[in-house]
Protein backbone atom coordinates (compact mmCIF):
# COMPACT_ATOMS: atom_id res chain seq x y z
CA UNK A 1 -1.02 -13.44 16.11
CA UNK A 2 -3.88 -15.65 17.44
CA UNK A 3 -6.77 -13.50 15.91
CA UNK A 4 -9.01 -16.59 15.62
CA UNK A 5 -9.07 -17.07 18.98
CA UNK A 6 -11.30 -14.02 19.04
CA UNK A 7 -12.25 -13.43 15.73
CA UNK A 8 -14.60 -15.11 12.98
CA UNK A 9 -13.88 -12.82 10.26
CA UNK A 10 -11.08 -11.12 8.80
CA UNK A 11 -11.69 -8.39 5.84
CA UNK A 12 -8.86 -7.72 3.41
CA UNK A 13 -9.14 -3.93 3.84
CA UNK A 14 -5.48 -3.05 1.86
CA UNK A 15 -5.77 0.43 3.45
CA UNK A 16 -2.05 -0.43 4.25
CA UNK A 17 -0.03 -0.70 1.14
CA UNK A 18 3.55 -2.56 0.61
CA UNK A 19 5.95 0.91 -0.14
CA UNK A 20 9.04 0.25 -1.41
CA UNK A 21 11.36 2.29 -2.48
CA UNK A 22 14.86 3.55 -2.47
CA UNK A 23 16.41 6.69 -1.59
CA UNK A 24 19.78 7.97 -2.56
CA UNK A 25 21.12 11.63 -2.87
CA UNK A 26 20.82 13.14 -6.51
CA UNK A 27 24.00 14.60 -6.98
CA UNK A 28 25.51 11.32 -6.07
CA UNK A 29 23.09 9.35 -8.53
CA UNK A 30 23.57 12.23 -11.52
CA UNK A 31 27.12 11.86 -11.00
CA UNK A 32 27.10 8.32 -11.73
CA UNK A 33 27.53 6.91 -15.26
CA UNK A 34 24.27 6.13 -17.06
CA UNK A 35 25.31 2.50 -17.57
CA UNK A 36 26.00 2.73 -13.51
CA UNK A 37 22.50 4.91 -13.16
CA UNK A 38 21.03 2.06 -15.24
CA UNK A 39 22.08 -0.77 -13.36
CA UNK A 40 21.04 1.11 -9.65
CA UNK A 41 17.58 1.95 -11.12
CA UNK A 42 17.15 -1.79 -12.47
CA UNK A 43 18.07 -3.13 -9.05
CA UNK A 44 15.89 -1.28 -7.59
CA UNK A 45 12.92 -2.22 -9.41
CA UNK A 46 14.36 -5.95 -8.69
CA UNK A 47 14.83 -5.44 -4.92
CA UNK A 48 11.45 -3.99 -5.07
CA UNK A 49 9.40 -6.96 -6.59
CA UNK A 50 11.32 -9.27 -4.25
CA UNK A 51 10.52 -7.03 -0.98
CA UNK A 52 6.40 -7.09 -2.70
CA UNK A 53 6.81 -10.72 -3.79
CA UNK A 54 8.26 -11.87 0.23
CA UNK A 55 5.17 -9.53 1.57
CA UNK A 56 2.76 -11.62 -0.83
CA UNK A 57 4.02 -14.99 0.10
CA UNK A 58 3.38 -13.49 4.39
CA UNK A 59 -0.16 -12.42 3.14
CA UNK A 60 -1.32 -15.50 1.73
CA UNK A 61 0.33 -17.74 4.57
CA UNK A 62 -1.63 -15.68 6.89
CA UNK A 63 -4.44 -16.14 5.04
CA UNK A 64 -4.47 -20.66 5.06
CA UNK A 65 -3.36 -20.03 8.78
CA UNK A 66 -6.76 -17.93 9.35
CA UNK A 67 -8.90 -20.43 7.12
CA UNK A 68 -7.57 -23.29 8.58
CA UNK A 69 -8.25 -21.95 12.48
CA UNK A 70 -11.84 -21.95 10.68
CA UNK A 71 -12.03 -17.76 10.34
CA UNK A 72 -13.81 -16.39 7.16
CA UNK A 73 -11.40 -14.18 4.95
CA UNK A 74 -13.90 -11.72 3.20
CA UNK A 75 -12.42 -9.74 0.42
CA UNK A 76 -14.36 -6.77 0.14
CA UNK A 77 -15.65 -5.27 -3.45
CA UNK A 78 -13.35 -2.23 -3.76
CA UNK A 79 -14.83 -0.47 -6.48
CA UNK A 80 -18.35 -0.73 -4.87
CA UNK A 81 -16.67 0.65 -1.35
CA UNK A 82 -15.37 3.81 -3.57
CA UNK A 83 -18.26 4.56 -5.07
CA UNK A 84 -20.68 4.27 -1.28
CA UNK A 85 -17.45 6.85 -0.12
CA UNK A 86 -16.54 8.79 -3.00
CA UNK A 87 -18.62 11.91 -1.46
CA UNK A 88 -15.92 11.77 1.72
CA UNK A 89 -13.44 13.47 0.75
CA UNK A 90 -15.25 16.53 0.37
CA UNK A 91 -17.74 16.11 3.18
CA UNK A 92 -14.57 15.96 5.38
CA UNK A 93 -12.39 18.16 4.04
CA UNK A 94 -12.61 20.78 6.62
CA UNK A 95 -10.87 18.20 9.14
CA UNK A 96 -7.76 19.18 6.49
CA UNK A 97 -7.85 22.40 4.82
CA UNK A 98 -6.58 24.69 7.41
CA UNK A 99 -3.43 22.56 7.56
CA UNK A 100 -3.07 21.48 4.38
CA UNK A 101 -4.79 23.04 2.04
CA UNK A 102 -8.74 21.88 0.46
CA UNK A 103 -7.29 19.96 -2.37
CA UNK A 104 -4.89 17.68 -0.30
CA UNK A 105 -6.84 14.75 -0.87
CA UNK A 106 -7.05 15.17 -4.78
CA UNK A 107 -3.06 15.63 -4.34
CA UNK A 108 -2.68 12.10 -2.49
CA UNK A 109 -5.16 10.90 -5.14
CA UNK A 110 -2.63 12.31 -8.08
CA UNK A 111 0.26 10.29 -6.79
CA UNK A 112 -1.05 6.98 -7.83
């Protein structure tokens, strides 16, 4: 955890998103109540700002720690790095499509 010591820059990529979610078996969950289905589903969504809100609070400690050890924190333009790569995906398909299929990037894509 001492990138400063051999780092002046840090770029806030987020290629690595905070998942969270819950699984649980579907017959179990369809044979619960709805007030009981209700209550699951809005802990969940509770649970799952907390686990997001806890990752935040880690981000943006690490963050002071890397300003204050005198490192730049660069966040990047996003939009303007999707629009210099937005050919990719196509150009590099091949390195996919025998495995899983030509559109499995436009799938991924879909899930947002």
């Amino acid at each position: 955890q001492k990138f400063y010591e051999v780092q002046k820059y840090v770029i806030l990529t987020s290629h690595v998103t905070n998942a969270t979610f819950f699984v649980m078996n579907d017959a179990l969950f369809s044979s619960l109540s709805a007030a009981d289905q209700e209550i699951l589903t809005k802990a969940f969504a509770a649970a799952s700002q907390l686990i997001v809100d806890i990752l935040d609070s880690g981000d943006n400690d690490l963050k002071k720690k890397f300003t204050d050890a005198g490192v730049e924190v660069i966040t990047p333009d996003i939009e303007a790095f999707r629009k210099a790569t937005a050919s990719m995906p196509k150009d590099f398909s091949y390195w996919w499509a025998d495995e899983f299929g030509a559109d499995f990037h436009t799938k991924i894509q879909n899930l947002k």
